[in-house]
PDB file of N, CA and C in Angstrom:
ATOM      1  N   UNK A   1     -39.219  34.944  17.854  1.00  0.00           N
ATOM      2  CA  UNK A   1     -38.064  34.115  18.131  1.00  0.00           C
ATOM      3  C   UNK A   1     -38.550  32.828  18.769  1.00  0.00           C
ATOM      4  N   UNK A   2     -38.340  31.701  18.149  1.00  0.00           N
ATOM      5  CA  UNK A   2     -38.882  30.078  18.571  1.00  0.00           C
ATOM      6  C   UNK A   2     -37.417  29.538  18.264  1.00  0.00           C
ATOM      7  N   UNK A   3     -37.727  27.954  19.114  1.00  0.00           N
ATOM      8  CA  UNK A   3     -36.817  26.995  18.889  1.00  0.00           C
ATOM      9  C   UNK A   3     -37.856  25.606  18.678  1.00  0.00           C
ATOM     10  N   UNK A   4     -38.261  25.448  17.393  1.00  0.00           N
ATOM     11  CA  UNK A   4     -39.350  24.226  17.413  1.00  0.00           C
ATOM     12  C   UNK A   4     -38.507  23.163  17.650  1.00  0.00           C
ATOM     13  N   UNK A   5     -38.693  22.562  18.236  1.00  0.00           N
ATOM     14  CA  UNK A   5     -38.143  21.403  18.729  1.00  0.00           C
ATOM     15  C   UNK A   5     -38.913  19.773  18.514  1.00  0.00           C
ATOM     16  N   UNK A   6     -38.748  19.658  16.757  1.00  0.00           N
ATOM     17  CA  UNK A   6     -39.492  18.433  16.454  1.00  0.00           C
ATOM     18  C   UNK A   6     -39.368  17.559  16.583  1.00  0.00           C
ATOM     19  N   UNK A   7     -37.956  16.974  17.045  1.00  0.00           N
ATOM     20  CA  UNK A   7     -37.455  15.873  17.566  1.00  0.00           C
ATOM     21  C   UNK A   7     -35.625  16.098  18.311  1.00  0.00           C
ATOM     22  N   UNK A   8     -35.480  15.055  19.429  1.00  0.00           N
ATOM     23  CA  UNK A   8     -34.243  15.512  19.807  1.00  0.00           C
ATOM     24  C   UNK A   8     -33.231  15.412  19.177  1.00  0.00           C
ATOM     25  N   UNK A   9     -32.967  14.648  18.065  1.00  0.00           N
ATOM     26  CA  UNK A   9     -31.825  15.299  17.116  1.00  0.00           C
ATOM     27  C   UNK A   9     -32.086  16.270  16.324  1.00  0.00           C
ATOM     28  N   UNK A  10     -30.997  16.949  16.636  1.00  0.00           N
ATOM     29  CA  UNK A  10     -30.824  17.924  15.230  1.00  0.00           C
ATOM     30  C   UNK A  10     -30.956  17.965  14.133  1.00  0.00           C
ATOM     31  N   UNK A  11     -30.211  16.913  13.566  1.00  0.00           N
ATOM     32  CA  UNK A  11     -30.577  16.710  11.886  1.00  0.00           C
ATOM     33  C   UNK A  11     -31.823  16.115  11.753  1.00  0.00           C
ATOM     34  N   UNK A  12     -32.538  15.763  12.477  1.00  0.00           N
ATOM     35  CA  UNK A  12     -34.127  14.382  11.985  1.00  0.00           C
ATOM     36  C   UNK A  12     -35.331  16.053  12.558  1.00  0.00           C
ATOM     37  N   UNK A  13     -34.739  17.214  13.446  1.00  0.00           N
ATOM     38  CA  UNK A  13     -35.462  18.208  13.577  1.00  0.00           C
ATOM     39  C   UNK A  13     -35.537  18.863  12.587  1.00  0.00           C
ATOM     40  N   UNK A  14     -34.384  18.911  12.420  1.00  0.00           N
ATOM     41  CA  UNK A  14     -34.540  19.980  10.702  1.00  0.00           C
ATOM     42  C   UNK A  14     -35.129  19.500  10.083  1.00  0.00           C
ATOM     43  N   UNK A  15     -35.017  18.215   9.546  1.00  0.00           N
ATOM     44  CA  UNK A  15     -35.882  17.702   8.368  1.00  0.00           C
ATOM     45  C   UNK A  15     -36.950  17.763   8.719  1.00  0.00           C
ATOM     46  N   UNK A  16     -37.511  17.764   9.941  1.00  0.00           N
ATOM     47  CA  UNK A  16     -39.009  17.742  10.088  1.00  0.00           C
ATOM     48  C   UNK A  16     -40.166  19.030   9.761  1.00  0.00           C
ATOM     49  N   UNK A  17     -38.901  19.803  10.010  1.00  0.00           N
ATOM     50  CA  UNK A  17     -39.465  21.756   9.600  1.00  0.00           C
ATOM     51  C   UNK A  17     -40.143  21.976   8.521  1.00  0.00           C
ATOM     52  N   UNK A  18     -41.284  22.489   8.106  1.00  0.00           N
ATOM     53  CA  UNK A  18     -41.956  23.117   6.499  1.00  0.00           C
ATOM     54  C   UNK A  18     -40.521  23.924   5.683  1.00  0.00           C
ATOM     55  N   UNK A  19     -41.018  23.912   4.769  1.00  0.00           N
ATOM     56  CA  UNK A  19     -39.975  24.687   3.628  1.00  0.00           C
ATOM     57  C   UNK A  19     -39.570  25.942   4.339  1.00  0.00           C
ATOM     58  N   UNK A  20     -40.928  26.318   4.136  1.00  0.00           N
ATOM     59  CA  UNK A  20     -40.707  28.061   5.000  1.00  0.00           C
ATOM     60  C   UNK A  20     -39.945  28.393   6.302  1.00  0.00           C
ATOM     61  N   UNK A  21     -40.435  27.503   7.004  1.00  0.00           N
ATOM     62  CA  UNK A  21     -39.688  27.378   8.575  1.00  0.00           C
ATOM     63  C   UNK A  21     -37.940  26.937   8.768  1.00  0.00           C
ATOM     64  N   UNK A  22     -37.479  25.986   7.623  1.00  0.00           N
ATOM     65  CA  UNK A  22     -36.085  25.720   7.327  1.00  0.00           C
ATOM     66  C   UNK A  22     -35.234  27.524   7.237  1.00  0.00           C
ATOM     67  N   UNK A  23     -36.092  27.652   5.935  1.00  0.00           N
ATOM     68  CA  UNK A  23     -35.036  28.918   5.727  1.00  0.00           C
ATOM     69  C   UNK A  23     -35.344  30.133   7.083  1.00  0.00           C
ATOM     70  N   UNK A  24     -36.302  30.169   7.741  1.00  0.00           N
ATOM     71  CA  UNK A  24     -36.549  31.444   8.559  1.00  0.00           C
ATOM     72  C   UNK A  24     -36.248  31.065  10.097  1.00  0.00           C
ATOM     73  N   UNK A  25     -35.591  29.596  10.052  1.00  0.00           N
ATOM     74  CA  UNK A  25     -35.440  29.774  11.556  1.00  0.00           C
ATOM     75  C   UNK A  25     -33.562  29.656  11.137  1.00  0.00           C
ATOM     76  N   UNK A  26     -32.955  29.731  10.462  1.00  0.00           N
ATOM     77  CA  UNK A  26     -31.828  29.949  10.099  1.00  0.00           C
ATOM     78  C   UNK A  26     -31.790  31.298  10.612  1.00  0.00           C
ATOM     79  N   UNK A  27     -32.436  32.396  10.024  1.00  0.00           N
ATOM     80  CA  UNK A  27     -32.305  33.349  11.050  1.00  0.00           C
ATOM     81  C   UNK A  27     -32.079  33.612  12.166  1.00  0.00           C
ATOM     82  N   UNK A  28     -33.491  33.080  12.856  1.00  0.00           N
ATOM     83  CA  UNK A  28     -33.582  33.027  14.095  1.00  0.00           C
ATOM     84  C   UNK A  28     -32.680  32.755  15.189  1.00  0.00           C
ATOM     85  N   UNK A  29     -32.689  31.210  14.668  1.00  0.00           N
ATOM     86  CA  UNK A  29     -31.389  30.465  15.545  1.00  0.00           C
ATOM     87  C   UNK A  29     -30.080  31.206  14.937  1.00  0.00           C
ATOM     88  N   UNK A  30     -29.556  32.139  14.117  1.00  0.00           N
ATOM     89  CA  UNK A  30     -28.470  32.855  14.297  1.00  0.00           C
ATOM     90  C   UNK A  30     -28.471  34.060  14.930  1.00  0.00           C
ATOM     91  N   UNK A  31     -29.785  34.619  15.151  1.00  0.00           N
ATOM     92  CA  UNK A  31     -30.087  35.777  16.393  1.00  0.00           C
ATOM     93  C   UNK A  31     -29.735  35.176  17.856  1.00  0.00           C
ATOM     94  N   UNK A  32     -30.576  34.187  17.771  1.00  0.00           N
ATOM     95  CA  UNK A  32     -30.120  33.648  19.257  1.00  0.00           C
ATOM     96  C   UNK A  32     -28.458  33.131  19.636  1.00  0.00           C
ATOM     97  N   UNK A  33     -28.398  32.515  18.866  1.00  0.00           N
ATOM     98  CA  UNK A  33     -26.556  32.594  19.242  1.00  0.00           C
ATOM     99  C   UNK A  33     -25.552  33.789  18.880  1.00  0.00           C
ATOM    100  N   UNK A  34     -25.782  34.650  18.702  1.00  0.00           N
ATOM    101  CA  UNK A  34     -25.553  35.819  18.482  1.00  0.00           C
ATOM    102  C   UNK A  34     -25.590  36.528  19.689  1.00  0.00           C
ATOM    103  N   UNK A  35     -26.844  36.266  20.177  1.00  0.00           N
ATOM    104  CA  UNK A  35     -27.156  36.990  21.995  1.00  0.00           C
ATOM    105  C   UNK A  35     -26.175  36.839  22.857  1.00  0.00           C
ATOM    106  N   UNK A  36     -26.060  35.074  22.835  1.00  0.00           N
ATOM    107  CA  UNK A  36     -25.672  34.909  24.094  1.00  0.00           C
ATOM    108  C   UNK A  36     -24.408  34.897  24.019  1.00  0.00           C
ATOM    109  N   UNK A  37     -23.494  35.367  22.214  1.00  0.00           N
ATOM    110  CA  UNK A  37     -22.393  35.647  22.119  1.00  0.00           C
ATOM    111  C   UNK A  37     -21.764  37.405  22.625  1.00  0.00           C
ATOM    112  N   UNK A  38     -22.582  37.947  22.644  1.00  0.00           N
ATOM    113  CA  UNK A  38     -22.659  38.996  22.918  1.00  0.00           C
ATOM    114  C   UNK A  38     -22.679  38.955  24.777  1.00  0.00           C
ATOM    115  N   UNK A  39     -23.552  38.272  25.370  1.00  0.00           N
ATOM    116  CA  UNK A  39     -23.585  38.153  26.756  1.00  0.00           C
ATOM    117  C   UNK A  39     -21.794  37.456  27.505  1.00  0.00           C
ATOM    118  N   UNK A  40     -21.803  36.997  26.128  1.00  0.00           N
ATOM    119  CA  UNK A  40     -19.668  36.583  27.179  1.00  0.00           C
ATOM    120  C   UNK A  40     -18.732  37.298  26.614  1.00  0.00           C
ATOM    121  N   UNK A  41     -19.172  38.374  25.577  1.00  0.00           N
ATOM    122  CA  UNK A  41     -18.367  38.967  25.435  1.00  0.00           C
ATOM    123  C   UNK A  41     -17.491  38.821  24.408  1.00  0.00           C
ATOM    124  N   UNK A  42     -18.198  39.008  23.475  1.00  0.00           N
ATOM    125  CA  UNK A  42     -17.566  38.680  21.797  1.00  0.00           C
ATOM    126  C   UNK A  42     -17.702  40.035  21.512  1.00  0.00           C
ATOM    127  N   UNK A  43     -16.257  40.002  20.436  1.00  0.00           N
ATOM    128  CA  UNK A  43     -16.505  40.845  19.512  1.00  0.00           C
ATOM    129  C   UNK A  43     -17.293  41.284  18.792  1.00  0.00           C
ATOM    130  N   UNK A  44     -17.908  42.392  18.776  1.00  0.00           N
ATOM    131  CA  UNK A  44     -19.436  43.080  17.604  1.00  0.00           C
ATOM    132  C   UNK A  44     -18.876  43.153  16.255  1.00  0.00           C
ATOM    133  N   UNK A  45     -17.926  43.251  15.783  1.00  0.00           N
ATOM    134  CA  UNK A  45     -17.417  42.963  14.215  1.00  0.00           C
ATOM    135  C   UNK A  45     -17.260  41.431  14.212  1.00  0.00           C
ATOM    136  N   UNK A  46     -17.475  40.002  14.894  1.00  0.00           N
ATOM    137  CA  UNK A  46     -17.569  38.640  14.870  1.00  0.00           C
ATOM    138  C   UNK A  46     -18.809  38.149  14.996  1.00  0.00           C
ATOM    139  N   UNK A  47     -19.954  39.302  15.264  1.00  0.00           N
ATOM    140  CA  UNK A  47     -21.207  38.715  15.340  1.00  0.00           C
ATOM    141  C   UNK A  47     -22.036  39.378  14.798  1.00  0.00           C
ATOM    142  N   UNK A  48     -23.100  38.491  13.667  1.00  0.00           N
ATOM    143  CA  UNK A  48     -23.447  39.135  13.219  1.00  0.00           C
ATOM    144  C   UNK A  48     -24.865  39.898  13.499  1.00  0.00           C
ATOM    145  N   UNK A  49     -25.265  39.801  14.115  1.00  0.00           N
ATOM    146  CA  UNK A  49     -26.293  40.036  15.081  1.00  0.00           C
ATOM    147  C   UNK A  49     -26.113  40.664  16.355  1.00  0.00           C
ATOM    148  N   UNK A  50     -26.958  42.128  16.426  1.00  0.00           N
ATOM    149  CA  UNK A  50     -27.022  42.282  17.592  1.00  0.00           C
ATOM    150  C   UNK A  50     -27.937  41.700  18.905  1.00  0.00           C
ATOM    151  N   UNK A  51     -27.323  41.943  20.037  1.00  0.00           N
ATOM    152  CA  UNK A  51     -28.348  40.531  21.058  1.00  0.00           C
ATOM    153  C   UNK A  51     -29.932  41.129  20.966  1.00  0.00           C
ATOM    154  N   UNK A  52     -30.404  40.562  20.693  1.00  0.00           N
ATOM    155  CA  UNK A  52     -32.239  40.588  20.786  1.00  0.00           C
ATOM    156  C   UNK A  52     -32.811  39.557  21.845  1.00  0.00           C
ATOM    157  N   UNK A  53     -33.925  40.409  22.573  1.00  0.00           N
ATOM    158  CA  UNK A  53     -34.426  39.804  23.849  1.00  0.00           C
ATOM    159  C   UNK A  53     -33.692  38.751  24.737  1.00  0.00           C
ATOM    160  N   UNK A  54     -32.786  39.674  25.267  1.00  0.00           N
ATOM    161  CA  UNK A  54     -32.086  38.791  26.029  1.00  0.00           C
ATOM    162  C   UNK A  54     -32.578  37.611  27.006  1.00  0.00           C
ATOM    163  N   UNK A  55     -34.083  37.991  27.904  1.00  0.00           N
ATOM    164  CA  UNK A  55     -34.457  37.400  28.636  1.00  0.00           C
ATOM    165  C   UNK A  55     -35.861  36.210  28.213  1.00  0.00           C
ATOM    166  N   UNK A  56     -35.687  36.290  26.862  1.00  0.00           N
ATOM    167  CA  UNK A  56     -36.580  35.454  26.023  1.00  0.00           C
ATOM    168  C   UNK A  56     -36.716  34.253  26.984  1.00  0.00           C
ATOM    169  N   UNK A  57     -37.453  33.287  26.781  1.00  0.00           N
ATOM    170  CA  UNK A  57     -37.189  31.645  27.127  1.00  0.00           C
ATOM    171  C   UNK A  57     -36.655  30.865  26.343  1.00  0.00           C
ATOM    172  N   UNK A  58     -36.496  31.426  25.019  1.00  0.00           N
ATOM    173  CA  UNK A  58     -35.515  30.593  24.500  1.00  0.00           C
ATOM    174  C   UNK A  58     -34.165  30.856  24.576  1.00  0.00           C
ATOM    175  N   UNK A  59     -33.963  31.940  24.482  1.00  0.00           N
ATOM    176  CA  UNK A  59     -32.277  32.371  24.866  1.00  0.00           C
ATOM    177  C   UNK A  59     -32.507  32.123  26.368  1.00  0.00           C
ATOM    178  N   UNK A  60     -33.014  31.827  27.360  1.00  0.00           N
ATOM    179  CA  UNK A  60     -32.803  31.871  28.787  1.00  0.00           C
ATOM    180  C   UNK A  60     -32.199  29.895  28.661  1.00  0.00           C
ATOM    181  N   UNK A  61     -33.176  29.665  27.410  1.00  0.00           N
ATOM    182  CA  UNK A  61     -32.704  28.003  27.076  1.00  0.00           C
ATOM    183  C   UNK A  61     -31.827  28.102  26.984  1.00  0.00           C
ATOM    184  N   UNK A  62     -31.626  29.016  26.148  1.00  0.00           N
ATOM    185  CA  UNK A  62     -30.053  28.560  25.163  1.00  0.00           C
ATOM    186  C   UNK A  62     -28.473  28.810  26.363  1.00  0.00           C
ATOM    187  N   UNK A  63     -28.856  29.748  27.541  1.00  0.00           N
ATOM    188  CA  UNK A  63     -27.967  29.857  28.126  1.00  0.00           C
ATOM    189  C   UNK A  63     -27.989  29.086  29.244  1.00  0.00           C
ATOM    190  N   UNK A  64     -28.804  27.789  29.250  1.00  0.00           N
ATOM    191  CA  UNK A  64     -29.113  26.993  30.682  1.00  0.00           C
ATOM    192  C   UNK A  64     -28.090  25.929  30.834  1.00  0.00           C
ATOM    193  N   UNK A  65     -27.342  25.725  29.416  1.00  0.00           N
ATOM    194  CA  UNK A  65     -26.476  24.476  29.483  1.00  0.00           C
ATOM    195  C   UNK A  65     -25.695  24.730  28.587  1.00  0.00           C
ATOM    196  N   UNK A  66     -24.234  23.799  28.378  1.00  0.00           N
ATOM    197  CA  UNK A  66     -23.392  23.382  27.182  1.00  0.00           C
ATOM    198  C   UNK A  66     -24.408  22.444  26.272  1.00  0.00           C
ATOM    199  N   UNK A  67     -24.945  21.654  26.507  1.00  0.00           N
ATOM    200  CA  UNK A  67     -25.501  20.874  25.654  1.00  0.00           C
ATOM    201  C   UNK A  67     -26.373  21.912  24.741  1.00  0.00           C
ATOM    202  N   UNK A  68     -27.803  22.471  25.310  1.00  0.00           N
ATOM    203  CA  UNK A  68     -28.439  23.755  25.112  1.00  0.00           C
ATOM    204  C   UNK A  68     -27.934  24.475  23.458  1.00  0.00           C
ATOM    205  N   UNK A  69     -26.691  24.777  23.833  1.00  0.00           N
ATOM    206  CA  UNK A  69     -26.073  25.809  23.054  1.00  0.00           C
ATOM    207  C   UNK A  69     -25.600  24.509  21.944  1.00  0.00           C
ATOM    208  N   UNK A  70     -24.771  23.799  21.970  1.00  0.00           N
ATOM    209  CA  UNK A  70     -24.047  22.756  21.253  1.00  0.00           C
ATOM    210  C   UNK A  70     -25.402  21.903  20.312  1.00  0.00           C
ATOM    211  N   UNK A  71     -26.471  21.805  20.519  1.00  0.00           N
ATOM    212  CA  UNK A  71     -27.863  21.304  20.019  1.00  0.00           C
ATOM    213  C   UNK A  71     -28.446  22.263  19.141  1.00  0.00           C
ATOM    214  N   UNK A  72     -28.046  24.051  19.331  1.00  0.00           N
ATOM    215  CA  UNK A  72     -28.853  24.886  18.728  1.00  0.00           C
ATOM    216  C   UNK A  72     -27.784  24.805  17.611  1.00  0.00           C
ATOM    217  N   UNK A  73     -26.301  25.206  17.777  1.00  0.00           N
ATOM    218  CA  UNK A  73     -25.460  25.173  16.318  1.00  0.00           C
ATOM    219  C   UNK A  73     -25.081  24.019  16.010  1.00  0.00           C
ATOM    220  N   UNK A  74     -25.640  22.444  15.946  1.00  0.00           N
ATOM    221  CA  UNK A  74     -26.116  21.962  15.502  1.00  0.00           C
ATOM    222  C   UNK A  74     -27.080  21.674  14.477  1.00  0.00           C
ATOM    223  N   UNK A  75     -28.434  22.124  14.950  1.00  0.00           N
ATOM    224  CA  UNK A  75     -29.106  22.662  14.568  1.00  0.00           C
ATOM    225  C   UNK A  75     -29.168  23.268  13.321  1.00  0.00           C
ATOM    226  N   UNK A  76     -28.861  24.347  13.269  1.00  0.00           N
ATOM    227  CA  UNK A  76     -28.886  25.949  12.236  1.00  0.00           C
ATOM    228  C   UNK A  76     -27.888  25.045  11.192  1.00  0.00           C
ATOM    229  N   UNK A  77     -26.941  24.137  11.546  1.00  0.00           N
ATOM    230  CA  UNK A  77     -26.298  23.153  10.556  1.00  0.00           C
ATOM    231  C   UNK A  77     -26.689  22.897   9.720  1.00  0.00           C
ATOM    232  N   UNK A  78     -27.737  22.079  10.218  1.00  0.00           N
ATOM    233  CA  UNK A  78     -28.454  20.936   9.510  1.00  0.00           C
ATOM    234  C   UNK A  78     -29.797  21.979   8.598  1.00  0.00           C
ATOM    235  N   UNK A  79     -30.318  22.470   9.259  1.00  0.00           N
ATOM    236  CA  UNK A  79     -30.759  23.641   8.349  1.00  0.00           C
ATOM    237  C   UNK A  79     -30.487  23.995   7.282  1.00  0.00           C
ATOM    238  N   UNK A  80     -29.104  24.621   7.546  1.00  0.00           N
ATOM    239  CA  UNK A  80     -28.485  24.842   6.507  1.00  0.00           C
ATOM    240  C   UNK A  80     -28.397  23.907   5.052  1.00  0.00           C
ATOM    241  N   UNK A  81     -28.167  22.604   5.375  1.00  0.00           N
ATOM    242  CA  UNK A  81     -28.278  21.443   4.756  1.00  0.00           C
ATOM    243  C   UNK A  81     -29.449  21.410   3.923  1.00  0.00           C
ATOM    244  N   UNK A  82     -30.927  21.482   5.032  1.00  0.00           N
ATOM    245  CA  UNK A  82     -31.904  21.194   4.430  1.00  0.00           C
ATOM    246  C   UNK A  82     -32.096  22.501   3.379  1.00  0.00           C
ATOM    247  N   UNK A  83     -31.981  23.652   4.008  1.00  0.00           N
ATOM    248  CA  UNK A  83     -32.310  24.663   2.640  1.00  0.00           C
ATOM    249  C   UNK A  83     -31.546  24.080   1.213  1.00  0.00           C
ATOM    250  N   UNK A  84     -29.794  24.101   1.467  1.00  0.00           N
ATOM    251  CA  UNK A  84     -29.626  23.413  -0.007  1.00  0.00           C
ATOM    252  C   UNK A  84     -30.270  22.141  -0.610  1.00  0.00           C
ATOM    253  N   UNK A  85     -30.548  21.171   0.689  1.00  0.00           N
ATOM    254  CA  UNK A  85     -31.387  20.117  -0.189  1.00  0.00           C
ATOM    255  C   UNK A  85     -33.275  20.620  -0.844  1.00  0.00           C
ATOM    256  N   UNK A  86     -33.304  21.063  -0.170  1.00  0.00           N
ATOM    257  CA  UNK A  86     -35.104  21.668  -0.392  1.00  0.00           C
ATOM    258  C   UNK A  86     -34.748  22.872  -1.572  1.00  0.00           C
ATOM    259  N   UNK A  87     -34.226  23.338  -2.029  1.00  0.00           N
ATOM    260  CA  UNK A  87     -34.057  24.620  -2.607  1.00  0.00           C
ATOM    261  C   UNK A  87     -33.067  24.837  -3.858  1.00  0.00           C
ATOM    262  N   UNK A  88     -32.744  22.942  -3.869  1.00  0.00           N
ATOM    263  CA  UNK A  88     -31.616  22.838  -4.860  1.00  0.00           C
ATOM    264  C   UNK A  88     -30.534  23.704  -5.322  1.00  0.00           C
ATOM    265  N   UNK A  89     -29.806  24.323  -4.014  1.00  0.00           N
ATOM    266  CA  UNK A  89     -28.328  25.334  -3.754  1.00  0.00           C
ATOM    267  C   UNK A  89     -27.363  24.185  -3.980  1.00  0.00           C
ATOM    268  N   UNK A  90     -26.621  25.005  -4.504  1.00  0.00           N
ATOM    269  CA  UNK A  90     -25.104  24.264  -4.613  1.00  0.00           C
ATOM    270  C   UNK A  90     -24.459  25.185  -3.687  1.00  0.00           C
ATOM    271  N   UNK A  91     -25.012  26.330  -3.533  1.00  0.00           N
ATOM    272  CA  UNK A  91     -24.139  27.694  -2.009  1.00  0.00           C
ATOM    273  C   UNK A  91     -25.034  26.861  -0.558  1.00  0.00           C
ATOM    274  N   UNK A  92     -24.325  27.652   0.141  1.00  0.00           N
ATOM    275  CA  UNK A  92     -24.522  28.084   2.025  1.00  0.00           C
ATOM    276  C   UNK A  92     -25.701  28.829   1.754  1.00  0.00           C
ATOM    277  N   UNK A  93     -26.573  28.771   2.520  1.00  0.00           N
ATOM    278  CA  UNK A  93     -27.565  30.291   3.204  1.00  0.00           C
ATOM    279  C   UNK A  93     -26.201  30.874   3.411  1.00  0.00           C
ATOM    280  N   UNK A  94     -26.912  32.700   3.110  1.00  0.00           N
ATOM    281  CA  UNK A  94     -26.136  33.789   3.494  1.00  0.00           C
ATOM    282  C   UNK A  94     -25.656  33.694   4.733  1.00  0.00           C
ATOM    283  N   UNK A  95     -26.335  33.054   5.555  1.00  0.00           N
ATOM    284  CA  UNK A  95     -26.347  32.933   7.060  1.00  0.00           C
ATOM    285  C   UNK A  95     -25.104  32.109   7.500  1.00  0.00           C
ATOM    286  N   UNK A  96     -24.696  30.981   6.541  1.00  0.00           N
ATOM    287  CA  UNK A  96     -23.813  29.804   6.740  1.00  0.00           C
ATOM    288  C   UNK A  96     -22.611  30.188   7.041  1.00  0.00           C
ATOM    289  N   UNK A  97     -21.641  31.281   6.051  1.00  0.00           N
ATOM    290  CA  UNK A  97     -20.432  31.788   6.778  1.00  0.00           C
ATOM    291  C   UNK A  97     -20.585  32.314   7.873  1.00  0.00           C
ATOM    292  N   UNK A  98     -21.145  33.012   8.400  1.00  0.00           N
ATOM    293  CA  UNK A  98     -21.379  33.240   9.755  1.00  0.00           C
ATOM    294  C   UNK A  98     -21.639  32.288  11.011  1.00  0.00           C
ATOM    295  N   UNK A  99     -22.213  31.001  10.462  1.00  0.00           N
ATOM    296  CA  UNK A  99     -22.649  30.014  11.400  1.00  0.00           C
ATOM    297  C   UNK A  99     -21.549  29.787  11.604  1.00  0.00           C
ATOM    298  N   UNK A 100     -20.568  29.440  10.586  1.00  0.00           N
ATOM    299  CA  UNK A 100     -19.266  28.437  10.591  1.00  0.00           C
ATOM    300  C   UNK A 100     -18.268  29.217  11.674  1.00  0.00           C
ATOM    301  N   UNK A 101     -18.322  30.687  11.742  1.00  0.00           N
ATOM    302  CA  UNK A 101     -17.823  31.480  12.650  1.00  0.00           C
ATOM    303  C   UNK A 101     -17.770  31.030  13.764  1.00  0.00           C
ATOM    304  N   UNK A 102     -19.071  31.162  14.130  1.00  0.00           N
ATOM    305  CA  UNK A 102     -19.387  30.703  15.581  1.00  0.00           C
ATOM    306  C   UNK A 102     -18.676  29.306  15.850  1.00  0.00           C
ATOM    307  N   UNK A 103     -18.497  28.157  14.810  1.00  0.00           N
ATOM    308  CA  UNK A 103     -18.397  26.926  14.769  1.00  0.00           C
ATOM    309  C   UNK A 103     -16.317  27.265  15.422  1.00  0.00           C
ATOM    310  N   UNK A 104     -16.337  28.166  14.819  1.00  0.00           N
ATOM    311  CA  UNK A 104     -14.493  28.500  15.268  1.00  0.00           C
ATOM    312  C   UNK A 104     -14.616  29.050  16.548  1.00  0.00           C
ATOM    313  N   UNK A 105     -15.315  29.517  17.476  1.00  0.00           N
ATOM    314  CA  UNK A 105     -14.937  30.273  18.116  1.00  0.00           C
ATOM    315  C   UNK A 105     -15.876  29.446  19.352  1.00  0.00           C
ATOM    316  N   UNK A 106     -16.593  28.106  18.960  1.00  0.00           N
ATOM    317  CA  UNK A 106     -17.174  27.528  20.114  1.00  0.00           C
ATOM    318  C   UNK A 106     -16.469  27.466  21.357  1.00  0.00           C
ATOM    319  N   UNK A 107     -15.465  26.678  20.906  1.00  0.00           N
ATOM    320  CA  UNK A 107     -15.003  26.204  22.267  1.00  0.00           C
ATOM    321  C   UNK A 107     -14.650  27.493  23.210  1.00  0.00           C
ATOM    322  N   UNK A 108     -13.471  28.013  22.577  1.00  0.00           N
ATOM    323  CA  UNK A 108     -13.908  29.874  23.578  1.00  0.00           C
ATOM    324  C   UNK A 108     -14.999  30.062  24.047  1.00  0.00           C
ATOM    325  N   UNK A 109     -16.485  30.134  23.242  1.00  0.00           N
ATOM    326  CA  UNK A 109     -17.643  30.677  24.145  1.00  0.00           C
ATOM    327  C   UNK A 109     -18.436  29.434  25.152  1.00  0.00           C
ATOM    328  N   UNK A 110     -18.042  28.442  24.631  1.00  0.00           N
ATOM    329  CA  UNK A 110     -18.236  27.099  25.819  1.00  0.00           C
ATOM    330  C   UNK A 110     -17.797  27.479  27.123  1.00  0.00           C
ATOM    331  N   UNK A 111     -16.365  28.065  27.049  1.00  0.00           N
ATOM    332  CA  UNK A 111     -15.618  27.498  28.118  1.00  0.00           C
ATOM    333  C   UNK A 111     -16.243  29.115  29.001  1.00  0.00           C
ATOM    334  N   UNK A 112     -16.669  30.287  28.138  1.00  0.00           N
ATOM    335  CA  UNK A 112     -16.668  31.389  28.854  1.00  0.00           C
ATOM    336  C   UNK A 112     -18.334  31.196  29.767  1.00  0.00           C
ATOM    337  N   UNK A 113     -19.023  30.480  28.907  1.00  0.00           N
ATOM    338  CA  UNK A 113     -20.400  30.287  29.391  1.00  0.00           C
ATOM    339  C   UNK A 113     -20.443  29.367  30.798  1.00  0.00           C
ATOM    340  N   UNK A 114     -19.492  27.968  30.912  1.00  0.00           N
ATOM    341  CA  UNK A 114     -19.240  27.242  31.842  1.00  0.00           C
ATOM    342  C   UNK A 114     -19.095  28.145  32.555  1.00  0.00           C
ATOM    343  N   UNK A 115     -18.399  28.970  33.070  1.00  0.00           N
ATOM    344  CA  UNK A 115     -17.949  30.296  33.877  1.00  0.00           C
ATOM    345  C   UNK A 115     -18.834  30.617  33.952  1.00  0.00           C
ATOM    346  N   UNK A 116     -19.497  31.905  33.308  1.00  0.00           N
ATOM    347  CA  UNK A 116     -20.252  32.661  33.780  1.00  0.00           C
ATOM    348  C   UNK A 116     -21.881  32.041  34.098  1.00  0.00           C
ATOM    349  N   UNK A 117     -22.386  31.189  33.188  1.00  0.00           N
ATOM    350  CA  UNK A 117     -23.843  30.507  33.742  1.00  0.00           C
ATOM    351  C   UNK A 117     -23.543  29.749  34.614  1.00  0.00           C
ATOM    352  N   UNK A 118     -23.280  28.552  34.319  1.00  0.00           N
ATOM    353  CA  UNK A 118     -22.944  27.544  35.142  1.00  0.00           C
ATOM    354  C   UNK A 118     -22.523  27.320  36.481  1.00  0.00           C
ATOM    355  N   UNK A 119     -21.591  28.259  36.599  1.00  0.00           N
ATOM    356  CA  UNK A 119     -20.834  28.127  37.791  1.00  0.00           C
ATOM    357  C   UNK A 119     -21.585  29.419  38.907  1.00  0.00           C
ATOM    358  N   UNK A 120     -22.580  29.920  38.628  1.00  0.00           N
ATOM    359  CA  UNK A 120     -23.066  31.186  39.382  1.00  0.00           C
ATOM    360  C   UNK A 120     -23.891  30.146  40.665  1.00  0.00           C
TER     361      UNK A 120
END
């Protein structure tokens, strides 16, 4: 579990990723937001992932800020993007309806994370 971090935008990071690394950190980065959806208390039929290494450093990232979290599904976005551009898809990664999930249910886990990280 990594968060390469090739540049601070999102979309100019993705593009910077190898072929291989586009499609496999789509994974990844949907494990990790998956975790820390699980840590405020989401539904397990809304996520598709169960939480893995909770105390990672990158999920300890991912739960250090709003920005943090808002940069990673970002992120897995633009990914997404690059696999159809690199891979000539006219579909989503399998992964993409699920991203878009999370994309509905941000602001809920924003506001639950402000609470529970933030404010400790």
């Amino acid at each position: 579990m990594n968060i390469f971090v090739l540049d601070d935008y999102p979309k100019l990071c993705a593009m910077a990723h190898c072929d291989k690394h586009v499609v496999k950190m789509i994974l990844e980065t949907a494990q990790m937001i998956s975790t820390i959806h699980h840590l405020v208390g989401g539904n397990d039929y809304d996520i598709p992932y169960k939480s893995t290494y909770v105390n990672h450093p990158c999920n300890r990232w991912l739960r250090d800020s709003i920005e943090n979290y808002n940069w990673l599904i970002s992120l897995i976005t633009y990914f997404n993007d690059e696999y159809k551009y690199r891979y000539d898809k006219d579909v989503n990664h399998t992964m993409r309806s699920r991203v878009y999930q999370f994309q509905i249910y941000q602001t809920y886990y924003v506001l639950l994370l402000l609470v529970q990280f933030q404010m400790k």
